[in-house]
Protein backbone atom coordinates (compact mmCIF):
# COMPACT_ATOMS: atom_id res chain seq x y z
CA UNK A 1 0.00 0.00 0.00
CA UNK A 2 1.24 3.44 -0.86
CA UNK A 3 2.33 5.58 2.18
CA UNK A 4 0.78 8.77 0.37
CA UNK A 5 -2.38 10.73 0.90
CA UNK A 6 -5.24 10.11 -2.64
CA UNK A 7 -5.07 13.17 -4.73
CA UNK A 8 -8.75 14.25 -5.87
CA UNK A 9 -8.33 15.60 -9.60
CA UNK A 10 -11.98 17.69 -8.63
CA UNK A 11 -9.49 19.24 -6.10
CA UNK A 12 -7.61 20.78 -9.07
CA UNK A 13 -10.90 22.60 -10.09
CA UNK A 14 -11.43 23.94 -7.17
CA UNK A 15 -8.41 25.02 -6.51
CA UNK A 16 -8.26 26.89 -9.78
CA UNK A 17 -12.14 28.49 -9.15
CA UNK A 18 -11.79 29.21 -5.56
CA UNK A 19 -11.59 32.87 -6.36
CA UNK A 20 -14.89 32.61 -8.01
CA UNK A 21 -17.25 35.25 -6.00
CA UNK A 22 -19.71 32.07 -6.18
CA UNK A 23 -20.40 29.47 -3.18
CA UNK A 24 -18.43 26.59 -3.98
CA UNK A 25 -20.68 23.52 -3.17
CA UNK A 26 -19.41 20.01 -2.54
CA UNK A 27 -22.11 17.29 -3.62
CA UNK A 28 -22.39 13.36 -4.12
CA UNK A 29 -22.38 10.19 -1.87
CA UNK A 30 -21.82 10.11 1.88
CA UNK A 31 -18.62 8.78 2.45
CA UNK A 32 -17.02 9.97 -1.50
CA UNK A 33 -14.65 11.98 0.08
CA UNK A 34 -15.68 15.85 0.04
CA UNK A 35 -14.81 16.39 3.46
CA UNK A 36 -11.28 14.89 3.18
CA UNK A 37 -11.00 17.51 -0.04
CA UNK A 38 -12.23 20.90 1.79
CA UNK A 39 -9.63 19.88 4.42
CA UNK A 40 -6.71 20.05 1.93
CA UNK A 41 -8.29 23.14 0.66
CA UNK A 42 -8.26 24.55 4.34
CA UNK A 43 -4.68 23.67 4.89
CA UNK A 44 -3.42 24.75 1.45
CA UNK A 45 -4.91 28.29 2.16
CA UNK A 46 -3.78 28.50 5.62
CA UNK A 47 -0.04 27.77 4.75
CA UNK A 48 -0.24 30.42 1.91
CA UNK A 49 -1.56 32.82 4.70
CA UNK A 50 -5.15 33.07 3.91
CA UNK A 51 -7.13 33.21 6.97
CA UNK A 52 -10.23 29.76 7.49
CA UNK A 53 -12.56 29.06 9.31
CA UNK A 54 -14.01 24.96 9.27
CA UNK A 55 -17.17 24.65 10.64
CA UNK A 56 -19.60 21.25 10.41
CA UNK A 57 -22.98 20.38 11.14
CA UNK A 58 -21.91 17.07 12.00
CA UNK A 59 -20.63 18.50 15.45
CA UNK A 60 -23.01 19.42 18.20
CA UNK A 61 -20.83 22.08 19.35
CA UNK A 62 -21.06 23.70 16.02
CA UNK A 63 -24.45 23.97 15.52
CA UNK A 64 -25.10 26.42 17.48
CA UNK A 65 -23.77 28.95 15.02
CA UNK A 66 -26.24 27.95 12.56
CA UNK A 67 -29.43 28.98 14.23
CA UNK A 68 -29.56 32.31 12.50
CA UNK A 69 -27.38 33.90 9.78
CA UNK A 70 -26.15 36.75 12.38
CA UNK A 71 -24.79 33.86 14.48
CA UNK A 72 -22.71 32.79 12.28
CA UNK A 73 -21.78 36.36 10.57
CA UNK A 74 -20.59 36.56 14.18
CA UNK A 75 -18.60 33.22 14.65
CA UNK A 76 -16.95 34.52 11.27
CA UNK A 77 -16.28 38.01 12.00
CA UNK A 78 -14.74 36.75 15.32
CA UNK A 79 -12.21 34.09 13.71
CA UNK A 80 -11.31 36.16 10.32
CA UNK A 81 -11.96 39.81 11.51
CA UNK A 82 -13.31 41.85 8.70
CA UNK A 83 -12.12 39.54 5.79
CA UNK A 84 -11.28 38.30 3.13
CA UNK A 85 -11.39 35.44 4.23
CA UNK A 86 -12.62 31.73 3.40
CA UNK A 87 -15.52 29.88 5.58
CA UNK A 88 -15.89 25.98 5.04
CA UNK A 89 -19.35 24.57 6.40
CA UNK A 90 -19.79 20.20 6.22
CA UNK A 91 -22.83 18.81 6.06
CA UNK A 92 -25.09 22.03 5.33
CA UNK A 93 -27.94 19.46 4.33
CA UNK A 94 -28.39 19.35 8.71
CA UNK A 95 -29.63 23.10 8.63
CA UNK A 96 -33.18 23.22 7.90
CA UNK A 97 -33.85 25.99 4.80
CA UNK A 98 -29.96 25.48 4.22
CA UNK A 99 -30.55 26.95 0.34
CA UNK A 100 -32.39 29.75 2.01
CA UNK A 101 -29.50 30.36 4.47
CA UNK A 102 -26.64 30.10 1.96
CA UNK A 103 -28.93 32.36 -0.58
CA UNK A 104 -29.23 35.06 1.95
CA UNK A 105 -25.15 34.91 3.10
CA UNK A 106 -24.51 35.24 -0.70
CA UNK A 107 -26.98 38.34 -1.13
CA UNK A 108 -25.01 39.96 1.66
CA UNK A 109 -22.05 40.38 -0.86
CA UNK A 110 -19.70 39.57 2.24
CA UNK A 111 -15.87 39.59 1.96
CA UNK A 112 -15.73 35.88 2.68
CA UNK A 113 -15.71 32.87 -0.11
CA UNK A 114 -18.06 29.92 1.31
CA UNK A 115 -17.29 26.38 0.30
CA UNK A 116 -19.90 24.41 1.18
CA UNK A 117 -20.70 20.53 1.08
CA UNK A 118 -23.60 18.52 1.24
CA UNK A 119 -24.74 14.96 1.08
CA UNK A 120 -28.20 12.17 0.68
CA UNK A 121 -31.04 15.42 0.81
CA UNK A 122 -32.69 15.23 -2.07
CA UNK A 123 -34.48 18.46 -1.41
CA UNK A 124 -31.33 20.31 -0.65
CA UNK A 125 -29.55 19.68 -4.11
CA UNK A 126 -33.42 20.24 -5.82
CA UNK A 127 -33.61 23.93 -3.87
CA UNK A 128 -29.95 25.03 -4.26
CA UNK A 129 -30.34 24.59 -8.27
CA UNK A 130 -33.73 26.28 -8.44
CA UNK A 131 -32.62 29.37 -5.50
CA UNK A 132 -28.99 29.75 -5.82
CA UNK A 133 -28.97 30.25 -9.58
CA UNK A 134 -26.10 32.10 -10.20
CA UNK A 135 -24.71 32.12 -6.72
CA UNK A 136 -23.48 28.44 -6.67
CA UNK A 137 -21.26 26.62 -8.61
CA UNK A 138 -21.71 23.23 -8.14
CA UNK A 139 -18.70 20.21 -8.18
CA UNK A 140 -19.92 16.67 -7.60
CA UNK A 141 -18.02 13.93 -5.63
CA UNK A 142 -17.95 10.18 -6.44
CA UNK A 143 -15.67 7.66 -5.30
CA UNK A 144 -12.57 7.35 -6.75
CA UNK A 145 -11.79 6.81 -10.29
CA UNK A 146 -10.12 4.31 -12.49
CA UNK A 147 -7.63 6.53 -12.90
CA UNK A 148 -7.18 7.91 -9.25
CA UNK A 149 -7.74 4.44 -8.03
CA UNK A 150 -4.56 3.66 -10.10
CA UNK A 151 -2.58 6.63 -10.01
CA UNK A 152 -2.59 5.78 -5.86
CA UNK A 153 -2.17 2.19 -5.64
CA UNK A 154 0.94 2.92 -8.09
CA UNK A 155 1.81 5.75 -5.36
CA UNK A 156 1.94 8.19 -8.08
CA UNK A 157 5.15 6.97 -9.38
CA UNK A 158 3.54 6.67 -13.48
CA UNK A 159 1.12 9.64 -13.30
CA UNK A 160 2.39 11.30 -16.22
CA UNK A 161 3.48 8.13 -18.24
CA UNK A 162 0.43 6.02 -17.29
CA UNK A 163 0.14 4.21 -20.32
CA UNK A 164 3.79 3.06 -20.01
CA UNK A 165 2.93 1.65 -17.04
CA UNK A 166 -0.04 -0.80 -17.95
CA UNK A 167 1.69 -1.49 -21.42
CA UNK A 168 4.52 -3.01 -19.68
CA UNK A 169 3.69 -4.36 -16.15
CA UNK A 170 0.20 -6.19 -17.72
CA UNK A 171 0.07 -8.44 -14.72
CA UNK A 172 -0.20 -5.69 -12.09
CA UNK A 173 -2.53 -3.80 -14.18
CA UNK A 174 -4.96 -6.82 -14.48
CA UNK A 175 -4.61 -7.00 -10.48
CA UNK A 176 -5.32 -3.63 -10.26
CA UNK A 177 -8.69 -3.86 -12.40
CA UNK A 178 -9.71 -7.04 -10.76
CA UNK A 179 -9.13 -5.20 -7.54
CA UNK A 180 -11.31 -2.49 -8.47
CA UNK A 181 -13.97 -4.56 -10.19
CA UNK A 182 -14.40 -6.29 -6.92
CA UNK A 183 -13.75 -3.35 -4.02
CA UNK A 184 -14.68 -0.03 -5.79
CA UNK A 185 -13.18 3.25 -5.05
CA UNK A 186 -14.62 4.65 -1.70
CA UNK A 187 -11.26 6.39 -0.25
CA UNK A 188 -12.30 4.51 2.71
CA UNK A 189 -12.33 0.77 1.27
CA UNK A 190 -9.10 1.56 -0.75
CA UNK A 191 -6.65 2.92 2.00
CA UNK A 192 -7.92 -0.24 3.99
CA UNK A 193 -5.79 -3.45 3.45
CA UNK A 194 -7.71 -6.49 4.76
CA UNK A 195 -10.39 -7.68 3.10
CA UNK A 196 -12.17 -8.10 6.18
CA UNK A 197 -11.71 -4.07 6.60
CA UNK A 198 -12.67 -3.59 3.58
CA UNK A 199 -16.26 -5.63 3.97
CA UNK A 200 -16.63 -3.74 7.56
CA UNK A 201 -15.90 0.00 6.07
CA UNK A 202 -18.82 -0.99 3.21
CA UNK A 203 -21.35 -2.07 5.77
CA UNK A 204 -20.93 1.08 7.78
CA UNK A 205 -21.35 2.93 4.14
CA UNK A 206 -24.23 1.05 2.87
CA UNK A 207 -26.05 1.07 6.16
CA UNK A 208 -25.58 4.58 6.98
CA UNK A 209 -27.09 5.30 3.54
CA UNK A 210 -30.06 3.74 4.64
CA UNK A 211 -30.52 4.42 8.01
CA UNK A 212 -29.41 7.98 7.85
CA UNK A 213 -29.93 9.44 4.29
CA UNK A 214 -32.92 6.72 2.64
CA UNK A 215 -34.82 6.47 6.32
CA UNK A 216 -35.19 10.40 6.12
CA UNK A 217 -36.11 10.24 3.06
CA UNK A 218 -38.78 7.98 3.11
CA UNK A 219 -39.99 8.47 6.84
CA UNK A 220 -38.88 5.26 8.28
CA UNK A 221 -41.87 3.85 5.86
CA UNK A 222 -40.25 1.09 3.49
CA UNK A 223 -37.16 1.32 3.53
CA UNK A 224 -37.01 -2.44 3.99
CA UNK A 225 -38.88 -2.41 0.50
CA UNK A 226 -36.36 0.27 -1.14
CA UNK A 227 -33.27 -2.33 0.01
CA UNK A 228 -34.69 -4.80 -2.43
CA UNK A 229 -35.30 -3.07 -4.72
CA UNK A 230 -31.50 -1.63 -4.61
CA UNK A 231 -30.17 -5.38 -4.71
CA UNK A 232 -32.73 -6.22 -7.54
CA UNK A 233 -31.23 -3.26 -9.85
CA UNK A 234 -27.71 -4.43 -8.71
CA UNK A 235 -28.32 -7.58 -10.34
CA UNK A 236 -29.67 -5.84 -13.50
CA UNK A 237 -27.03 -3.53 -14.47
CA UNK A 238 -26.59 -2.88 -17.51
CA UNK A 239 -30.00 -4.25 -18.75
CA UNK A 240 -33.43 -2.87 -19.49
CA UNK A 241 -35.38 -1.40 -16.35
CA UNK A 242 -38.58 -2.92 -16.48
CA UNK A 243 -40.57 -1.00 -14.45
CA UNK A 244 -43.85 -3.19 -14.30
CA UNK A 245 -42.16 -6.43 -13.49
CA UNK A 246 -40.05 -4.45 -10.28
CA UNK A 247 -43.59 -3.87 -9.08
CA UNK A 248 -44.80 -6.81 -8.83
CA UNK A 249 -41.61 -8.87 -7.76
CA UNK A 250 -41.49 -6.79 -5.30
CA UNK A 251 -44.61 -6.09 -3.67
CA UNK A 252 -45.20 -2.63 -4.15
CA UNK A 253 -47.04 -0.23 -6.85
CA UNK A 254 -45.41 0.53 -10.16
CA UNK A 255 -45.69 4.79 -8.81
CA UNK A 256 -43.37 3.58 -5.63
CA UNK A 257 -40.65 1.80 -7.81
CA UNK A 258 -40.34 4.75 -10.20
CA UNK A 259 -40.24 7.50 -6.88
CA UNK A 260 -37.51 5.03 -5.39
CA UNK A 261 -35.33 4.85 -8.51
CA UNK A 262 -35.39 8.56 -8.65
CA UNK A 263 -34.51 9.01 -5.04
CA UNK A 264 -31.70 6.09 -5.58
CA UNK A 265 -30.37 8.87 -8.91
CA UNK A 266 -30.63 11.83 -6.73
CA UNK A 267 -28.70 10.71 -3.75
CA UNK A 268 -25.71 9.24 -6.15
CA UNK A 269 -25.87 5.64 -6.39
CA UNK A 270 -26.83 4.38 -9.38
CA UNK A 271 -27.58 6.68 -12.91
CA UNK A 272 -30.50 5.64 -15.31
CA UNK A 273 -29.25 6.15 -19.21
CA UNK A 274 -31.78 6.24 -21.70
CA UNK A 275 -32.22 5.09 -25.08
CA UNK A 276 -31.29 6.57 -28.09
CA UNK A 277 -33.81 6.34 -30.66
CA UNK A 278 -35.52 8.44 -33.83
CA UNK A 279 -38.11 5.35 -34.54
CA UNK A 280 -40.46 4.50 -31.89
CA UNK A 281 -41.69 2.04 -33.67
CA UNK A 282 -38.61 0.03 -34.25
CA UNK A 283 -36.02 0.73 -31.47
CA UNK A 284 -36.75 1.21 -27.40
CA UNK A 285 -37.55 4.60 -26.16
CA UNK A 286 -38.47 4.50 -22.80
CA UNK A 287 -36.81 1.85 -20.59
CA UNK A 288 -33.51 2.62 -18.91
CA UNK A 289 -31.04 0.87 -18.27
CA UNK A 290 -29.02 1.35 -14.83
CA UNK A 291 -25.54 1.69 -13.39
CA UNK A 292 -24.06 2.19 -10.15
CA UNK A 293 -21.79 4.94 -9.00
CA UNK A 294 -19.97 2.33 -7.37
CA UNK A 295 -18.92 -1.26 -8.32
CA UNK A 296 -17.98 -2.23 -4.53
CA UNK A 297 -21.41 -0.61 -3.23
CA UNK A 298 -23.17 -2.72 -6.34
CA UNK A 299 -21.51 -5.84 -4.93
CA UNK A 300 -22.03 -5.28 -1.16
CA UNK A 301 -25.83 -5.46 -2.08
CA UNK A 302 -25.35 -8.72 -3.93
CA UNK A 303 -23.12 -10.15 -1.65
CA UNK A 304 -20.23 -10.55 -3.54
CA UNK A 305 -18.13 -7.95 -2.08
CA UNK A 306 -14.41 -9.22 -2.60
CA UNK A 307 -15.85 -12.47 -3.76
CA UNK A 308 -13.90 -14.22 -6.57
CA UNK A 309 -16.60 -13.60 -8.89
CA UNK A 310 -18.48 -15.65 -11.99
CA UNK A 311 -17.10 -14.87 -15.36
CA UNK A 312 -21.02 -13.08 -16.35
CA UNK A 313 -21.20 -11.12 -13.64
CA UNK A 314 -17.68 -9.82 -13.87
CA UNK A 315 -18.84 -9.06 -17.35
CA UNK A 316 -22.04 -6.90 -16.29
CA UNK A 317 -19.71 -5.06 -13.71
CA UNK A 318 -16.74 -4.46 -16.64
CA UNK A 319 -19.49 -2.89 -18.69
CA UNK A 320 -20.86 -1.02 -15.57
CA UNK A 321 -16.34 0.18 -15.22
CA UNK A 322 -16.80 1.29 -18.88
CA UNK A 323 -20.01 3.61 -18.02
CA UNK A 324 -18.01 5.24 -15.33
CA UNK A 325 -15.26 5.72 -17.34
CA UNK A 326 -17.00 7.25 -20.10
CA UNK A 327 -19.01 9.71 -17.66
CA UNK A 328 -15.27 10.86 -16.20
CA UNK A 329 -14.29 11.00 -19.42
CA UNK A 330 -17.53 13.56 -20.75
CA UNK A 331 -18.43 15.24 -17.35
CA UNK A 332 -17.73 18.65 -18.66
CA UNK A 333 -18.11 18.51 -22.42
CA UNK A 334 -21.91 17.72 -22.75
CA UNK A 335 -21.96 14.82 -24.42
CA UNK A 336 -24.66 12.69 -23.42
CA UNK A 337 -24.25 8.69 -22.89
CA UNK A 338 -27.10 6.24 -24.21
CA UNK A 339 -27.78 2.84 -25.31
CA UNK A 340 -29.13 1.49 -28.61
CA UNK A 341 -31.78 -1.02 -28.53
CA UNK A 342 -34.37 -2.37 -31.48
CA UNK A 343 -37.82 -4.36 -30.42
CA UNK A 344 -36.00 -7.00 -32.39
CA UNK A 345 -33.68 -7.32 -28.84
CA UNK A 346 -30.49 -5.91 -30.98
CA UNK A 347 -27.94 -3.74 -28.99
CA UNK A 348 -25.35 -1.37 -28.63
CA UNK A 349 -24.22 -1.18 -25.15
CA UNK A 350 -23.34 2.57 -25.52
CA UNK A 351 -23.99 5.21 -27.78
CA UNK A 352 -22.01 8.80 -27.10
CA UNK A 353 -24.01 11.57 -28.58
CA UNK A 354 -21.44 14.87 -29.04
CA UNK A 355 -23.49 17.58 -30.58
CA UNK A 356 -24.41 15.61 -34.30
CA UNK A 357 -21.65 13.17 -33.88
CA UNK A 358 -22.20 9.65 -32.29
CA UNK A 359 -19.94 7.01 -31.52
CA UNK A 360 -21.40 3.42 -30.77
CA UNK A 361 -19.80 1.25 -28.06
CA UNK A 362 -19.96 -2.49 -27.71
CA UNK A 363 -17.94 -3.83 -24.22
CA UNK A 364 -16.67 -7.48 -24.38
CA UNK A 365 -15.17 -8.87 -20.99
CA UNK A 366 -12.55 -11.22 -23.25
CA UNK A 367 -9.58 -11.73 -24.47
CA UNK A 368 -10.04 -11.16 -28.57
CA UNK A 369 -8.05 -12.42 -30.79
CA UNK A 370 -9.23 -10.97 -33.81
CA UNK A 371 -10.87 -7.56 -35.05
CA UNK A 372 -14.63 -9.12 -35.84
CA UNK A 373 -17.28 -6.63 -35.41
CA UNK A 374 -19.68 -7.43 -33.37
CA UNK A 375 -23.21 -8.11 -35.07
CA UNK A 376 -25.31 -5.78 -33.65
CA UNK A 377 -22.47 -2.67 -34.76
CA UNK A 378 -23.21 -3.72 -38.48
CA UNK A 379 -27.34 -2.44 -37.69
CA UNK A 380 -26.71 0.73 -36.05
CA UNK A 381 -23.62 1.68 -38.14
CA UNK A 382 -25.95 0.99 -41.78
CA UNK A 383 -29.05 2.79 -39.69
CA UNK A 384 -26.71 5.82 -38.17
CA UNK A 385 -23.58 6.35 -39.66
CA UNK A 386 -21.66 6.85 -36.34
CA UNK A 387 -18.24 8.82 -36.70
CA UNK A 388 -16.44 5.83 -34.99
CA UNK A 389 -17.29 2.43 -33.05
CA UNK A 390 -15.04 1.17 -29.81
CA UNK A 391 -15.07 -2.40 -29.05
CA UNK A 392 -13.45 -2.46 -25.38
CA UNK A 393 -12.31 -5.42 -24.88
CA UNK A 394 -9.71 -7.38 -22.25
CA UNK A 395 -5.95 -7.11 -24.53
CA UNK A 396 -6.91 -6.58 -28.39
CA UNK A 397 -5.71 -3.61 -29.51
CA UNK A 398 -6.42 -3.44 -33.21
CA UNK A 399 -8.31 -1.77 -36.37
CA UNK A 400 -11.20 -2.69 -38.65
CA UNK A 401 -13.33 -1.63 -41.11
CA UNK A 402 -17.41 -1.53 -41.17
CA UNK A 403 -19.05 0.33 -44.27
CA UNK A 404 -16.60 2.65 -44.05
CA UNK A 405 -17.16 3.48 -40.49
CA UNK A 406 -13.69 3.08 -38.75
CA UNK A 407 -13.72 0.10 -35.69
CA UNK A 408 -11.31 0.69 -32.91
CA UNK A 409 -10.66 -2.32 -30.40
CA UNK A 410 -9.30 -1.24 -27.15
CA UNK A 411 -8.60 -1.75 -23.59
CA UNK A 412 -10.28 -0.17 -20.75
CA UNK A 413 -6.67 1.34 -20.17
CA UNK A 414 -6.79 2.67 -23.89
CA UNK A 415 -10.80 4.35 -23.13
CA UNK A 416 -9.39 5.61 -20.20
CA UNK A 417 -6.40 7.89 -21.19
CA UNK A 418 -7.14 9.17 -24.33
CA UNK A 419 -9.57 11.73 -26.13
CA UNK A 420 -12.79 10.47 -26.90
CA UNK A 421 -14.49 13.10 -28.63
């Protein structure tokens, strides 16, 4: 294990925008790390002479401060005088009206920069979009990375000749996706060694989710019910959603399974990506399919965690890897990701949609030995023309040719370090 701290690549961003006049706000999964990142900030600033202040929700002897904006105007004015200065407040989501709060702080054009984070309230992340508009700038927190799962367990030794790296030590570099297939990249499960750790740091993840974040959510009523139905889309990743038959394995009405998927999307542990389609008629247009934010969560639910798993499932989570990688990969260039699916039950696992341009992916969890096509590329590529197909694949690294449309086979090491669009 590297005897080195992770290094965030958000933390990058915000270092560069932290003189942005805007709040700064910290959002994703409990546990993803964003208090571990506004501490670095904190201690960065302080050691260039910038004068903090870290307050948290979390703390009881905190709170206090938070009962009215003047009592915390004058916890701040008391640490950091008459500013500048630069206020961190954890957990926000604990102060009821917290968009209110940090709208009116803003409006008070005060000398101090407010970063701000905030996790599992759904209604928090709803208000601050609608009422901070134009006083927030938002930066979202998963678990690690591919890449910064790599670049760590390396101990930064290859960051800037990566590729290098995984060309020539293969063997550690399948270790180190098997590892990360099976664990995930919660800072927390990474930096622990054991296995046994590991298993212990994602029960006290998963069920604080429920019991602190989900239970809120849902008012103690159910949550039993929203569990299952968590473990039931674990097992379905990367396949069609069917709403109907969730309702009725389960127990509960069809309006239920659709209000818990969207409360599982807005509190950052799975993402539904929809079809693309231009005939209704002929290809799917409704029906999602789903992904996790995390592999290691995913298999905590099915039991699996750290389990040597079955050559399928490793599969369904290699093509759930490639989803994350690809979001990384587009998070700021607006690209959307969807999948390609006829009534005739042909598929394209992913389909990248850059302004016109579209590139159509097909994942294979094997080691090729020859640059074939897959079948269901020759459909979409005579129907849509993409600009490119991938076929990400275990080790073949190769070129082909499909009516004229160029076919790329790569590894997830290749998708991961260069330009996609």
């Amino acid at each position: 294990m590297p005897s080195v701290a992770i290094r965030r690549y958000i933390l990058e961003e915000l270092l560069r925008e932290l003189r942005r006049e805007e709040v700064a706000f910290l959002i994703g999964p409990r546990q993803a790390g964003k208090t571990t990142i506004m501490r670095i900030i904190q201690e960065e600033l302080a050691a260039a002479g910038e004068k903090t202040l870290f307050l948290s929700l979390d703390y009881d002897y905190d709170r206090v401060y938070f009962e009215s904006q003047q009592s915390l105007l004058r916890k701040v004015e008391l640490e950091l005088g008459a500013g500048p200065g630069f206020v961190f407040i954890d957990e926000i989501q604990r102060r009821e009206d917290a968009d209110i709060f940090l709208k009116g702080l803003q409006d008070m054009r005060l000398p101090y920069k407010f970063i701000v984070s905030g996790s599992g309230s759904v209604d928090l992340k709803a208000k601050v979009k609608e009422s901070m508009l134009g006083r927030k700038r938002l930066y979202e927190v998963y678990p690690l990375s591919l890449r910064e799962f790599v670049d760590f367990k390396t101990g930064y030794r290859y960051s800037d000749r990566l590729a290098d790296f995984l060309s020539f030590e293969q063997a550690r570099a399948a270790e180190l996706l098997l590892e990360y297939l099976s664990y995930g990249g919660y800072p927390r499960v990474v930096l622990e060694v054991e296995a046994r750790e590991k298993l212990r740091v994602m029960d006290e993840i998963y069920q604080g989710y429920i019991t602190r974040d989900i239970a809120y959510l849902l008012k103690i009523e159910k949550v039993e019910a929203y569990g299952q139905l968590i473990r039931t889309l674990a097992g379905q990743a990367g396949q069609i959603v069917n709403y109907s038959e969730l309702a009725s394995t389960l127990g509960i009405s069809l309006p239920t399974v659709k209000n818990y998927c969207w409360y599982a999307e807005e509190t950052y542990i799975l993402r539904r990506v929809s079809p693309f389609f231009r005939n209704v008629r002929s290809e799917i247009s409704k029906a999602p399919y789903v992904y996790f934010s995390d592999l290691g969560f995913r298999n905590f639910v099915l039991g699996i965690f750290g389990h040597q798993q079955r050559l399928d499932d490793l599969g369904f989570s290699f093509q759930n890897l490639v989803y994350l990688v690809l979001r990384e990969k587009l998070r700021l260039s607006g690209a959307q990701i969807h999948f390609w699916r006829t009534t005739a039950k042909t598929e394209v696992d992913f389909v990248v949609q850059a302004g016109r341009n579209l590139i159509a992916i097909e994942v294979k969890f094997q080691d090729l030995t020859r640059p074939a096509p897959p079948r269901p590329l020759d459909g979409f590529v005579a129907k849509y023309a993409p600009v490119r197909c991938l076929v990400i694949n275990k080790s073949l690294r190769a070129t082909a040719t499909l009516r004229d449309t160029e076919v790329r086979f790569m590894t997830i090491w290749d998708l991961m370090l260069e330009e996609l669009i």
